[in-house]
N, C-alpha and C. Protein backbone atom coordinates (compact mmCIF):
# COMPACT_ATOMS: atom_id res chain seq x y z
N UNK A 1 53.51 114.88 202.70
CA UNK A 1 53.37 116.01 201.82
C UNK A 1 52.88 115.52 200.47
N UNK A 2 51.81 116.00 200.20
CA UNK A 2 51.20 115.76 198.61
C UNK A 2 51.73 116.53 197.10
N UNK A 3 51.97 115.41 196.08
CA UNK A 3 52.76 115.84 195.46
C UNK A 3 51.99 117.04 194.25
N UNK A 4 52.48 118.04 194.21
CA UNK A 4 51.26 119.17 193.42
C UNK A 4 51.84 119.08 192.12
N UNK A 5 50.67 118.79 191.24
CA UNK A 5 50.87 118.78 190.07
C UNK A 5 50.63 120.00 188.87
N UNK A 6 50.63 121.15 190.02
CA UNK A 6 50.17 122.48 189.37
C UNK A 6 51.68 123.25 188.71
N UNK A 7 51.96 123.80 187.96
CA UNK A 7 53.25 124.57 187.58
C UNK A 7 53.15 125.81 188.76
N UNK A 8 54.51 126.04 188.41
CA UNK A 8 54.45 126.75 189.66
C UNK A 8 53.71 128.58 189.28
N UNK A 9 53.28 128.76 187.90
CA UNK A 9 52.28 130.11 187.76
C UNK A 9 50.99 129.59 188.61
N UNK A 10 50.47 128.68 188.38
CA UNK A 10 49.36 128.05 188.67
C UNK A 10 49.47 128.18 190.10
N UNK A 11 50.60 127.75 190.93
CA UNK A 11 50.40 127.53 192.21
C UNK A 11 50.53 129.02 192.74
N UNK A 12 50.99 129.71 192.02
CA UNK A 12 51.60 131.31 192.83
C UNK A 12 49.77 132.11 192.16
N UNK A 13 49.65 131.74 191.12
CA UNK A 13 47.98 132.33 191.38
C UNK A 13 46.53 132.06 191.11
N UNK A 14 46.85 130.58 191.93
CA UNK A 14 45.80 130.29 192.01
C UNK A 14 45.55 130.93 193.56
N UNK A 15 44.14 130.73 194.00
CA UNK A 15 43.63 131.44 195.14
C UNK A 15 43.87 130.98 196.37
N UNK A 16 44.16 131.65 197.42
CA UNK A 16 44.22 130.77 198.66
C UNK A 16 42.64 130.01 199.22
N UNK A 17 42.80 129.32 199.85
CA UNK A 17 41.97 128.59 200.48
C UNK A 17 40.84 130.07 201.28
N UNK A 18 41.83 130.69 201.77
CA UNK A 18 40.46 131.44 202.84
C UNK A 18 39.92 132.58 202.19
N UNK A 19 40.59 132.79 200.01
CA UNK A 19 39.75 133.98 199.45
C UNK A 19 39.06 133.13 198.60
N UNK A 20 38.91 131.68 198.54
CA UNK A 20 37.53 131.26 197.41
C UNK A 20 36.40 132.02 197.88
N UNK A 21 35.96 132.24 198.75
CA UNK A 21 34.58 132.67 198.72
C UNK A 21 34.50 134.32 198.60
N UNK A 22 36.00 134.65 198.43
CA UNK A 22 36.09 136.16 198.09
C UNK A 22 35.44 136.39 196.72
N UNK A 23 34.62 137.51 196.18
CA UNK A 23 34.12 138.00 195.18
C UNK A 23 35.12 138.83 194.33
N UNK A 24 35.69 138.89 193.29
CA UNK A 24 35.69 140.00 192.42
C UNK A 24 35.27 141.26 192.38
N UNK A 25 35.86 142.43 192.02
CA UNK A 25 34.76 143.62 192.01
C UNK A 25 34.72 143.36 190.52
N UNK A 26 33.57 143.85 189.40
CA UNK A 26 33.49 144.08 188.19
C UNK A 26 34.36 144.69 187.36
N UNK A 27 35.51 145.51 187.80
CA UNK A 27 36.60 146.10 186.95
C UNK A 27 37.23 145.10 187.35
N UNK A 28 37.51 144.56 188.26
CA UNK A 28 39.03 143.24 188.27
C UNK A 28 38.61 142.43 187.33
N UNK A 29 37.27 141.56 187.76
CA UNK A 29 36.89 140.59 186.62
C UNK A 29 36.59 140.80 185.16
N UNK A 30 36.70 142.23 185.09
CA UNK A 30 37.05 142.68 183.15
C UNK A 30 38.28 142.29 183.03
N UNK A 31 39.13 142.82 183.87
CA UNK A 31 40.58 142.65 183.41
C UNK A 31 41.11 141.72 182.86
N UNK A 32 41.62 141.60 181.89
CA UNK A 32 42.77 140.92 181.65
C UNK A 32 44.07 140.10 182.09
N UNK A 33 44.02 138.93 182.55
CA UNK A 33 45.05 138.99 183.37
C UNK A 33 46.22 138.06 182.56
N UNK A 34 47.18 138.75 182.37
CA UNK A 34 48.38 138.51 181.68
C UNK A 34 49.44 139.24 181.81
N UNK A 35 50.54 138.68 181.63
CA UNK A 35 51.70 139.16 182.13
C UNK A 35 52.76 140.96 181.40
N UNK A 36 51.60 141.44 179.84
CA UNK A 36 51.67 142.31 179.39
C UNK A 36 50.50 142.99 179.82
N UNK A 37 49.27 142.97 180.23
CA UNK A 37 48.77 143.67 181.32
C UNK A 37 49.44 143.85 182.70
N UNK A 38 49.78 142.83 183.03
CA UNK A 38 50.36 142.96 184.40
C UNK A 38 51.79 144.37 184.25
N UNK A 39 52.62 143.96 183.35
CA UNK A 39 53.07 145.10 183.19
C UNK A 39 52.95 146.34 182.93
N UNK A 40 52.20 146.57 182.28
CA UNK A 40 50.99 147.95 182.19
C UNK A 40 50.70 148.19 182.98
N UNK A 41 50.39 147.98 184.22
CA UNK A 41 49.28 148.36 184.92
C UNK A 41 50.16 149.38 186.37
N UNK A 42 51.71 149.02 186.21
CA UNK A 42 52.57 150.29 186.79
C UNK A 42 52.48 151.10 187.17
N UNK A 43 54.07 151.82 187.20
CA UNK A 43 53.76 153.39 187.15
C UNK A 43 53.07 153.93 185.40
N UNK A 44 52.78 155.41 186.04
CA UNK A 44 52.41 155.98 184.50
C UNK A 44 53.47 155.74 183.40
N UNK A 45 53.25 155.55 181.91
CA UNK A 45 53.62 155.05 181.19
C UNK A 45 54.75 156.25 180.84
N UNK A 46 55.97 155.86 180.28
CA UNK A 46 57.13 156.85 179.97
C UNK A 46 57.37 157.92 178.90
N UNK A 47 56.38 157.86 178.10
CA UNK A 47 55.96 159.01 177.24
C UNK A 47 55.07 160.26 178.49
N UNK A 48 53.89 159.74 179.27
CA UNK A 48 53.68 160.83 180.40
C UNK A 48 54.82 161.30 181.16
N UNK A 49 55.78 160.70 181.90
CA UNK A 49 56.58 161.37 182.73
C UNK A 49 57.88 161.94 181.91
N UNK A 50 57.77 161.58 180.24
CA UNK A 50 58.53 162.86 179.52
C UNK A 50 58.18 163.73 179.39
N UNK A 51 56.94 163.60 179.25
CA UNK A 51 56.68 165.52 178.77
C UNK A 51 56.15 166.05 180.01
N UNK A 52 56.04 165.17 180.93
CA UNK A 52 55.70 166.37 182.65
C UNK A 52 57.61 166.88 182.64
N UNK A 53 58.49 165.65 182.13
CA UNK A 53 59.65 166.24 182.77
C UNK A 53 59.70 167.65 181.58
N UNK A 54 59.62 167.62 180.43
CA UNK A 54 59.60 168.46 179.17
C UNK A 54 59.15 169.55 179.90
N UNK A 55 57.91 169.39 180.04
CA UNK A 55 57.22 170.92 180.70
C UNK A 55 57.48 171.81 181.80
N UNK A 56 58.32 170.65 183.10
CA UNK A 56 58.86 171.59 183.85
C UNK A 56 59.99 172.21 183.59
N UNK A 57 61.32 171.62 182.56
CA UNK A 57 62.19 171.83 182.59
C UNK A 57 62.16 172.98 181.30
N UNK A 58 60.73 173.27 180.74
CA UNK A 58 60.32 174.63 179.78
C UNK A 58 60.58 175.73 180.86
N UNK A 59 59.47 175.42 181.88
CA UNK A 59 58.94 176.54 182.85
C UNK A 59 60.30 176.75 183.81
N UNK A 60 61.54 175.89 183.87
CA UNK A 60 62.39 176.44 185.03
C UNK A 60 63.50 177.21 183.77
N UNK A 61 63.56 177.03 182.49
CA UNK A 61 63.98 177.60 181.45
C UNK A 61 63.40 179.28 181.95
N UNK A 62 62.10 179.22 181.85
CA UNK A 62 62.00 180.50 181.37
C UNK A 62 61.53 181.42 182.55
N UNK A 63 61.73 180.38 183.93
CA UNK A 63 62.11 181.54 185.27
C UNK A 63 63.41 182.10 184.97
N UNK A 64 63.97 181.41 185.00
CA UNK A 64 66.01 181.66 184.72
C UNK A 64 66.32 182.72 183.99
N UNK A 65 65.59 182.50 182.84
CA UNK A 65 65.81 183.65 181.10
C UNK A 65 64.68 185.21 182.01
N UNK A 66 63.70 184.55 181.87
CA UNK A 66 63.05 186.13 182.93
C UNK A 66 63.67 186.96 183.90
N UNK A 67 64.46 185.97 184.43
CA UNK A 67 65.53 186.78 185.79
C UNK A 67 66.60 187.75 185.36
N UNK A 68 67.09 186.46 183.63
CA UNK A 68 68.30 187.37 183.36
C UNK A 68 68.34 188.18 182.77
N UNK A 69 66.86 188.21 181.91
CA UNK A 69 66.05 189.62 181.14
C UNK A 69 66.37 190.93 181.55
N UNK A 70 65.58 190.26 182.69
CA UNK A 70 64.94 191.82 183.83
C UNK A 70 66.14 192.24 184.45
N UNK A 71 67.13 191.46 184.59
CA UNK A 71 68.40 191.61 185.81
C UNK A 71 69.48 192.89 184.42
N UNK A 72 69.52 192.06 183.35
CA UNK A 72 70.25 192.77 182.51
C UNK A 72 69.77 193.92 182.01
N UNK A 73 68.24 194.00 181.84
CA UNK A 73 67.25 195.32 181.43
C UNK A 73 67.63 196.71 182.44
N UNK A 74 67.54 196.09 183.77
CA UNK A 74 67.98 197.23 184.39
C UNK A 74 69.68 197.61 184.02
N UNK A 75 70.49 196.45 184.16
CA UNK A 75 72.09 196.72 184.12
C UNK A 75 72.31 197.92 183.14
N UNK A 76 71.50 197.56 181.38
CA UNK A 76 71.72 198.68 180.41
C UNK A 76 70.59 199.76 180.23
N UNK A 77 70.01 199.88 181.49
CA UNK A 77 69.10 201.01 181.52
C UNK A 77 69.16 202.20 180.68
N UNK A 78 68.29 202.35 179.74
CA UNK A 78 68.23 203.07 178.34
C UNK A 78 69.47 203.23 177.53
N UNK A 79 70.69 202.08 177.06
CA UNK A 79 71.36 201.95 176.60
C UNK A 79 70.82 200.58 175.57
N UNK A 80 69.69 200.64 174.57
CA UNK A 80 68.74 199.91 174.44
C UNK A 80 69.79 198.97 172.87
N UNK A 81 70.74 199.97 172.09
CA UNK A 81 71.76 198.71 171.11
C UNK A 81 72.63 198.01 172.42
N UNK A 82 73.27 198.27 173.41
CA UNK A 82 73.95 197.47 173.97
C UNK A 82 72.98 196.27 174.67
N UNK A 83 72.20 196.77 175.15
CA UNK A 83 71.33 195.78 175.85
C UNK A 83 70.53 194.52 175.04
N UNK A 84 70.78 194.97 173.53
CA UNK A 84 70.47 194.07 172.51
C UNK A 84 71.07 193.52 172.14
N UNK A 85 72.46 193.79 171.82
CA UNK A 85 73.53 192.73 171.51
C UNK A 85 74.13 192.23 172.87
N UNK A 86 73.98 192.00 173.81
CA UNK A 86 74.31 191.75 174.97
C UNK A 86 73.32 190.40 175.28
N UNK A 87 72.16 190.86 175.31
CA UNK A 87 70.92 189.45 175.14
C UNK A 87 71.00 188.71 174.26
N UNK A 88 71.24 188.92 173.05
CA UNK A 88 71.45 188.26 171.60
C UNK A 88 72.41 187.42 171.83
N UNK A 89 73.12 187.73 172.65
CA UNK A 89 74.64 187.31 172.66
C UNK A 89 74.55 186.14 174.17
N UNK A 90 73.68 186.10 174.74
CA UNK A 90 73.25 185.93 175.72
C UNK A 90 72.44 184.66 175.48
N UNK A 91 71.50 185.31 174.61
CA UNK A 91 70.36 183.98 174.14
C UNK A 91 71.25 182.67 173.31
N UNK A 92 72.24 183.36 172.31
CA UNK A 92 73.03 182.34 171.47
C UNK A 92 74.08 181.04 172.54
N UNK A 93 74.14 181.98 173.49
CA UNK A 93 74.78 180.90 174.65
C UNK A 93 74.60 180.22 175.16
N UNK A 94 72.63 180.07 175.66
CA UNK A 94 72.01 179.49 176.58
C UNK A 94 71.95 177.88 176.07
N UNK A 95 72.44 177.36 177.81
CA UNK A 95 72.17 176.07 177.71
C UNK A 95 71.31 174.97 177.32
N UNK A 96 70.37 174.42 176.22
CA UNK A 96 69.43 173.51 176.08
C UNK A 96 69.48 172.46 175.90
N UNK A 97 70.90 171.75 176.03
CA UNK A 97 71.15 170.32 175.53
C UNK A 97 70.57 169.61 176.15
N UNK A 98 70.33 169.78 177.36
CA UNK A 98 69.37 168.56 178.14
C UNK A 98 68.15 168.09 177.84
N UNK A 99 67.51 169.44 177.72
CA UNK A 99 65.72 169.50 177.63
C UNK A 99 66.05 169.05 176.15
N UNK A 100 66.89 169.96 175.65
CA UNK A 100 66.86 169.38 174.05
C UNK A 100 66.95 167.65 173.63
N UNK A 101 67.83 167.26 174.37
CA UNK A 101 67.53 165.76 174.25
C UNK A 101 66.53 164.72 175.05
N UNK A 102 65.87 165.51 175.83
CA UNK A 102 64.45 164.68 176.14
C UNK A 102 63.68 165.00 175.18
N UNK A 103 63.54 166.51 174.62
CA UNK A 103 62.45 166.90 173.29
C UNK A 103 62.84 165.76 172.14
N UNK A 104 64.07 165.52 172.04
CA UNK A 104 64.10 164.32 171.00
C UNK A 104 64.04 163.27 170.72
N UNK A 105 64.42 162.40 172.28
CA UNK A 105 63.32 161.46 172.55
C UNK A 105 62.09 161.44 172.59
N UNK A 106 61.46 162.66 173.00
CA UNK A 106 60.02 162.44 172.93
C UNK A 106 59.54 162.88 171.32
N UNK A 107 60.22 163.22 170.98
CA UNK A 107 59.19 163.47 168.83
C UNK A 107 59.75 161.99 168.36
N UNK A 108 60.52 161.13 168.56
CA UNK A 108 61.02 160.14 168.15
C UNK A 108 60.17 158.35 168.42
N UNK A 109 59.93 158.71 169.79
CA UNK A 109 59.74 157.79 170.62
C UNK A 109 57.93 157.48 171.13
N UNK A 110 57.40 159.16 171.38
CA UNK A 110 56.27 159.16 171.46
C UNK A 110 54.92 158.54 170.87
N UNK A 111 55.00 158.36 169.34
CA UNK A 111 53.94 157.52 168.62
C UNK A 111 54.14 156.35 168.92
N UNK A 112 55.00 156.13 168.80
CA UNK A 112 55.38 154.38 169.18
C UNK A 112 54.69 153.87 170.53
N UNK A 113 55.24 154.77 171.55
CA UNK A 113 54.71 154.24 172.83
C UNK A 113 53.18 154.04 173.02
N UNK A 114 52.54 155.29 172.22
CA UNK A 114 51.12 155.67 171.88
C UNK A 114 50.50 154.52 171.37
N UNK A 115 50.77 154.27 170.29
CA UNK A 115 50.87 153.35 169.10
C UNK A 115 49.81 154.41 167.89
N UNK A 116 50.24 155.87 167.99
CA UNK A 116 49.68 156.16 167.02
C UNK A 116 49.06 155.45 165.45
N UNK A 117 48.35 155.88 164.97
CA UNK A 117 47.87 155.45 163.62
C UNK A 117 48.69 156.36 162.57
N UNK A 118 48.97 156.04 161.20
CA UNK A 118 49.30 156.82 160.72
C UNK A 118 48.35 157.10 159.31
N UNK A 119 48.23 158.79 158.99
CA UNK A 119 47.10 159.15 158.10
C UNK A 119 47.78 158.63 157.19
N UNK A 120 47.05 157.88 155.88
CA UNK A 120 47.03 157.75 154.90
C UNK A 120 47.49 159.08 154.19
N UNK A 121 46.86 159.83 153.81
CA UNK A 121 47.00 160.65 152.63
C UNK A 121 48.48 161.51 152.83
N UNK A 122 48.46 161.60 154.42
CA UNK A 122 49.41 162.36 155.26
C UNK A 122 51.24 161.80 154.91
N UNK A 123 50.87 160.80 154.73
CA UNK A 123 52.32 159.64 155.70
C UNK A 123 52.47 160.00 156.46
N UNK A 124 52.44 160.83 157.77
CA UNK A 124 52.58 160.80 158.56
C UNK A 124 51.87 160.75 160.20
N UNK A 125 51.83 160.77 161.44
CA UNK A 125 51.07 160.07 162.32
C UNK A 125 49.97 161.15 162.41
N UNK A 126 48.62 160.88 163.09
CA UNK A 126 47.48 161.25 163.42
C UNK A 126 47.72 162.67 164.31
N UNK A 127 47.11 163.56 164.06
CA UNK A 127 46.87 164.74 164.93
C UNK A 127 47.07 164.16 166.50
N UNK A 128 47.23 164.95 167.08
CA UNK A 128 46.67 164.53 168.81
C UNK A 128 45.99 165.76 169.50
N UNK A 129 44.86 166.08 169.56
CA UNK A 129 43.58 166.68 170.26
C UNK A 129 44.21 167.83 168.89
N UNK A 130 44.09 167.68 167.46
CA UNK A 130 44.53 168.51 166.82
C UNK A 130 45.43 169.39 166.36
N UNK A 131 46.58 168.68 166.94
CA UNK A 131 47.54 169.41 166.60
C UNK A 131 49.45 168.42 166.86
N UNK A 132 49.98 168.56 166.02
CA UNK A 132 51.03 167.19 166.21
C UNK A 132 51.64 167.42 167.90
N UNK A 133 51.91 166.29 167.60
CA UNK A 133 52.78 165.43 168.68
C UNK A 133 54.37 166.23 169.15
N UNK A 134 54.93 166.44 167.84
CA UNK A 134 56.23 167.29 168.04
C UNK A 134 56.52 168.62 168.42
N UNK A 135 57.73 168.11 169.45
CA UNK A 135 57.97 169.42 170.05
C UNK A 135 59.13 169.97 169.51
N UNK A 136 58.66 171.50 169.26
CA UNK A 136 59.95 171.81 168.79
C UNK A 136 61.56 171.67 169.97
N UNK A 137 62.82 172.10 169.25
CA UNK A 137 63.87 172.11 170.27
C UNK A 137 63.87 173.79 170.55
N UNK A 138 64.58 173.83 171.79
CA UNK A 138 64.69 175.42 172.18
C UNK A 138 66.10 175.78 172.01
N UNK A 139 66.00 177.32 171.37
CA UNK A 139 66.94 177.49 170.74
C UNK A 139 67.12 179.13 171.09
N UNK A 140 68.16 179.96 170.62
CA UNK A 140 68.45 181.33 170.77
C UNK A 140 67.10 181.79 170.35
N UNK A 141 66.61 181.74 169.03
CA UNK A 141 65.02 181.96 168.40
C UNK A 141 63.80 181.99 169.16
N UNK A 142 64.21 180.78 169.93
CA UNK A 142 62.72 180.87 171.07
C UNK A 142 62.96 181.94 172.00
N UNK A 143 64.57 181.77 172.81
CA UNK A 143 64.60 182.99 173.78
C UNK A 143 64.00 184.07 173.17
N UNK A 144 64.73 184.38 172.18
CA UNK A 144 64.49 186.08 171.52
C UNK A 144 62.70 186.47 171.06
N UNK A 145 61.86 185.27 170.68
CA UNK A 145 60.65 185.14 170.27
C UNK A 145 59.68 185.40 171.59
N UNK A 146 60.43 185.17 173.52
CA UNK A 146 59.49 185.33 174.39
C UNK A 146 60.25 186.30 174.99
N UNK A 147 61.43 186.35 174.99
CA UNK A 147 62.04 187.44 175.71
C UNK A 147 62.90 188.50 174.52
N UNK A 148 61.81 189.32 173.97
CA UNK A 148 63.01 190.23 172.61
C UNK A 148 63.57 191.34 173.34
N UNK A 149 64.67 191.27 172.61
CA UNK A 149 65.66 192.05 172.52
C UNK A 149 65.18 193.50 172.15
């Protein structure tokens, strides 16, 4: 047995014997190959799968609140002050702590991951496709703002 004087990164990637005469495609041989590319190159990065989780957990918000709209709209059928303080009272209750604390990881966490720039004149970070980064939290205000009373 011959003694290899390669470290063992070297030996784990260097090429086997039967792919030397294998070619590269032109995007591999751009690449970068390093062990902070190599990590990159994953799943999608964790600022995307916050705000897919953000967005569904908006949209199963506001099946739920639509159900209990319409479910309670009929209950006070033209009894239209009870049916208002009843929703009001309704909206002030609703659960958001969850979504609310992914929304705050993501206004917190998001530039960073990005590596936003930050405006000069602004102090604060760069637009994104025109318009900030932060999401608001959901609150009785939002219920009552898509579903009024």
């Amino acid at each position: 047995m011959e003694d290899d004087a390669r470290t063992p990164i070297e030996r784990l990637t260097a090429p086997e014997p039967e792919d030397v005469g294998a070619q590269l495609s032109r995007r591999a041989a751009q690449r970068q190959r390093s062990l902070e590319a190599y990590l990159q190159s994953g799943d999608p990065p964790r600022w995307m799968l916050r705000i897919a989780e953000i967005d569904r957990g908006i949209a199963s918000h506001k099946r739920r609140l639509e159900s209990a709209h319409r479910a309670m709209r009929e209950r006070f059928n033209g009894d239209r002050d009870a049916f208002a303080r009843r929703w009001e009272r309704t909206a002030r209750a609703w659960d958001f702590e969850e979504l609310n604390t992914l929304i705050r990881q993501h206004n917190e966490w998001y530039p960073i991951e990005r590596q936003l720039p930050v405006d000069i004149r602004t102090r604060d970070y760069v637009l994104v496709h025109g318009r900030s980064f932060r999401r608001p939290v959901l609150d009785a205000g939002w219920i009552l703002e898509q579903f009024p009373a």
